[in-house]
Structures are given as structure tokens and as C-alpha cells.
N, C-alpha and C. Protein backbone atom coordinates (compact mmCIF):
# COMPACT_ATOMS: atom_id res chain seq x y z
N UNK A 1 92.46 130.40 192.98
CA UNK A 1 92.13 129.52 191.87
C UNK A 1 90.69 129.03 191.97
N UNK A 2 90.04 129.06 192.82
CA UNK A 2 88.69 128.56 193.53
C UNK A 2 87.66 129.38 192.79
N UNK A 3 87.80 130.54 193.16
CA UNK A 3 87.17 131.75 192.27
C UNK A 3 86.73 131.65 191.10
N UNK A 4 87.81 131.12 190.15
CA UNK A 4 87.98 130.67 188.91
C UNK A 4 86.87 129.94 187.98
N UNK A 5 86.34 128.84 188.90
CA UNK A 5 85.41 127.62 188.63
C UNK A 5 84.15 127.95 189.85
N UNK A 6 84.05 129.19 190.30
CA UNK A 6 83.30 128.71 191.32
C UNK A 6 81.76 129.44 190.73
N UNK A 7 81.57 129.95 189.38
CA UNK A 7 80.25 130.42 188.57
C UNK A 7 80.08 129.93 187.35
N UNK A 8 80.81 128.22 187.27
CA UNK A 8 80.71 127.67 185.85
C UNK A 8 79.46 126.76 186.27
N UNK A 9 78.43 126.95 185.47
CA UNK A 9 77.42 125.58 185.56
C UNK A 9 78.22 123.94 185.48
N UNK A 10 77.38 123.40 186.11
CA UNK A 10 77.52 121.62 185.34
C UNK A 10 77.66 121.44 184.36
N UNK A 11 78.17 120.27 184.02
CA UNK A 11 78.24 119.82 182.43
C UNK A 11 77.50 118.35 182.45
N UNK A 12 76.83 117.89 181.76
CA UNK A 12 75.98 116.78 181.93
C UNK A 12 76.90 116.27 180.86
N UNK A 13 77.64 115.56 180.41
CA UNK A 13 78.10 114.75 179.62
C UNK A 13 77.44 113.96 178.63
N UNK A 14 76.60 112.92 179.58
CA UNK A 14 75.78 111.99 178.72
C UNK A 14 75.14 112.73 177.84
N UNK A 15 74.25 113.72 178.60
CA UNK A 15 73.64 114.74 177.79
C UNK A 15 74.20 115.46 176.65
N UNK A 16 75.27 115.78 176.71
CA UNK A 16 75.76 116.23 175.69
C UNK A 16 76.55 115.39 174.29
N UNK A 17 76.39 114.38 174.71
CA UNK A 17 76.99 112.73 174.19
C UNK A 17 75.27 112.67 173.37
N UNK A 18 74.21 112.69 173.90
CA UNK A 18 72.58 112.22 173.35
C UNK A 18 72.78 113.69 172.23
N UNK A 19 72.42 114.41 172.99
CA UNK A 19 72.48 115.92 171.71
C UNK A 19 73.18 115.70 170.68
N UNK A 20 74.36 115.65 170.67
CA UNK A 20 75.57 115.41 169.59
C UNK A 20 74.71 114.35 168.42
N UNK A 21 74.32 113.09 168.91
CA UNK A 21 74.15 112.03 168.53
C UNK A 21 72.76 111.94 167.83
N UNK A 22 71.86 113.09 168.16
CA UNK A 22 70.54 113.38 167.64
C UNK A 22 71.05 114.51 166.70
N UNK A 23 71.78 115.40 166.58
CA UNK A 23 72.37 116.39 165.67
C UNK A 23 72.59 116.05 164.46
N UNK A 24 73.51 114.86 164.80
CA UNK A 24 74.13 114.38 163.57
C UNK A 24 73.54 113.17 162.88
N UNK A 25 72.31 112.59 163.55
CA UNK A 25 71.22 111.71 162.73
C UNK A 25 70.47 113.02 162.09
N UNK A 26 70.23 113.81 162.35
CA UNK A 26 69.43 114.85 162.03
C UNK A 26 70.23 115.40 160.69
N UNK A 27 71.13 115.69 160.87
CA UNK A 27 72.11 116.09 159.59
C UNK A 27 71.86 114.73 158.74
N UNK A 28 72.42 114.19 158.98
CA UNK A 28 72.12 112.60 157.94
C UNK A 28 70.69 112.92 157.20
N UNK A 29 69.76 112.41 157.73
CA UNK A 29 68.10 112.98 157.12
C UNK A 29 68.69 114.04 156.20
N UNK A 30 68.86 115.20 157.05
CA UNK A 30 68.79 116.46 155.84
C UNK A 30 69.48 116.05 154.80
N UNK A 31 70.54 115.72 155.02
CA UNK A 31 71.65 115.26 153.79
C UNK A 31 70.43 114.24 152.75
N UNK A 32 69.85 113.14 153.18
CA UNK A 32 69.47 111.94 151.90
C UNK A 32 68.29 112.92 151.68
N UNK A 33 67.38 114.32 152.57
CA UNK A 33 66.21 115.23 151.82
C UNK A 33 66.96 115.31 150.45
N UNK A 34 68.26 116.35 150.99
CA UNK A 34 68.66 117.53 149.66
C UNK A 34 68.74 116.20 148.68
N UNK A 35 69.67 114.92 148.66
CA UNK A 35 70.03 114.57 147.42
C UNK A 35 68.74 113.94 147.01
N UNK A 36 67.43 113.25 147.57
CA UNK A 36 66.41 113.25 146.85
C UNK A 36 65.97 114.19 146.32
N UNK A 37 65.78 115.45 146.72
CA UNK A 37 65.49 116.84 146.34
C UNK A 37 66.48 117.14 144.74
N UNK A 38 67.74 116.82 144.97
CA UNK A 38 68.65 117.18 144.05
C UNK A 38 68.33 116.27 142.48
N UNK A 39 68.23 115.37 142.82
CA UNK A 39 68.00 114.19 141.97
C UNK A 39 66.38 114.07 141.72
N UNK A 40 65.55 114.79 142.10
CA UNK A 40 64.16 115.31 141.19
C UNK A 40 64.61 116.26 140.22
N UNK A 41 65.12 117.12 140.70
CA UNK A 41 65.43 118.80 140.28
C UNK A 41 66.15 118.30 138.84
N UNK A 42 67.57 117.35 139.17
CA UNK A 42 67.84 116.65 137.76
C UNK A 42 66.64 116.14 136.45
N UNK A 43 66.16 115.21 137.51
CA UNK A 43 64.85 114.75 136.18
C UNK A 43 63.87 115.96 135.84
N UNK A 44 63.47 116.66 136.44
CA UNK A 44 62.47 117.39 136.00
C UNK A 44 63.50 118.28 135.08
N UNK A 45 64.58 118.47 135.90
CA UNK A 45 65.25 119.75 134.32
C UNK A 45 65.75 118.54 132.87
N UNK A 46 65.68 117.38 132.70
CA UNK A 46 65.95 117.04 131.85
C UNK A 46 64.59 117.27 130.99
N UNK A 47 63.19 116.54 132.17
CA UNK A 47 62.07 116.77 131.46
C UNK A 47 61.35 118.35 130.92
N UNK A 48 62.15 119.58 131.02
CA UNK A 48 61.96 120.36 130.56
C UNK A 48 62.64 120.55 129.18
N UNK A 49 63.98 119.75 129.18
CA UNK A 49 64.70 119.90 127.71
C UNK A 49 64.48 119.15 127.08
N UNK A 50 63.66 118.18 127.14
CA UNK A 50 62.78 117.20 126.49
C UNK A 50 61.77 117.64 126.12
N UNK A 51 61.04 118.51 126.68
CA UNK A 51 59.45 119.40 125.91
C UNK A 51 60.33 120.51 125.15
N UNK A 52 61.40 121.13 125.64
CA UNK A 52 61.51 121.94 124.76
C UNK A 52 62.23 121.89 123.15
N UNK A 53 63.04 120.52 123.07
CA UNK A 53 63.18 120.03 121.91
C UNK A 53 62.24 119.41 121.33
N UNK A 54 61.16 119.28 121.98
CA UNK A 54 59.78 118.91 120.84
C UNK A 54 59.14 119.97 120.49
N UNK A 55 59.20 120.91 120.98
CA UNK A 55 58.59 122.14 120.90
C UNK A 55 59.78 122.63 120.01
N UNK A 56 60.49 122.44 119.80
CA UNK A 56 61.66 123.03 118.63
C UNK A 56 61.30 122.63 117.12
N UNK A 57 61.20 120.96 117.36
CA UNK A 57 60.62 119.92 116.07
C UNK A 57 59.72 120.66 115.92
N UNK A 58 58.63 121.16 116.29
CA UNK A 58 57.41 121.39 115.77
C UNK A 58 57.45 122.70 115.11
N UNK A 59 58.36 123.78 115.87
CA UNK A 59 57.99 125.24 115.37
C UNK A 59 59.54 125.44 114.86
């Protein structure tokens, strides 16, 4: 049974407790990028159907 465990590295715990915990602040950020990102992409496509119904009025 010795054999078994005897070519597994360490496991640093804490370390892997800090990683986790920087991962998933990191995900958070990305997440509030996209929905600022998402919520331009909204206004600017409204402000395109807004020039293009004036551009309708006219021609």
C-alpha cells in the first residue's frame, strides 16, 4: 500500500484555498466586464435604430 502514495507530490492546501479564491474574484471582474460590455452593445444597437429611422423619415 506504501507504493501507492509513495510518487504523489504535496498538496499545499492554503495554497490551493488562495488560488481558488483569486480565480473566482477574477471570474467576478470578468462577469461585471461582459455585462458592462453587454449593456453598451444594447445602447449603441438602439443608437443605430435610431439613425436608421431618421434616415427612413428622410428618404
Amino acid at each position: 500500500m506504501g507504493y501507492l502514495f509513495e510518487n504523489i507530490e504535496k498538496m499545499d492546501i492554503q495554497e490551493e484555498r488562495r488560488k481558488t479564491k483569486e480565480a473566482r474574484a477574477e471570474l467576478e471582474k470578468t462577469k461585471a466586464e461582459l455585462n458592462e460590455t453587454e449593456m453598451a452593445l444594447a445602447k449603441a444597437q438602439k443608437e443605430i435604430e435610431a439613425l436608421k429611422a431618421q434616415l427612413n423619415k428622410k428618404g
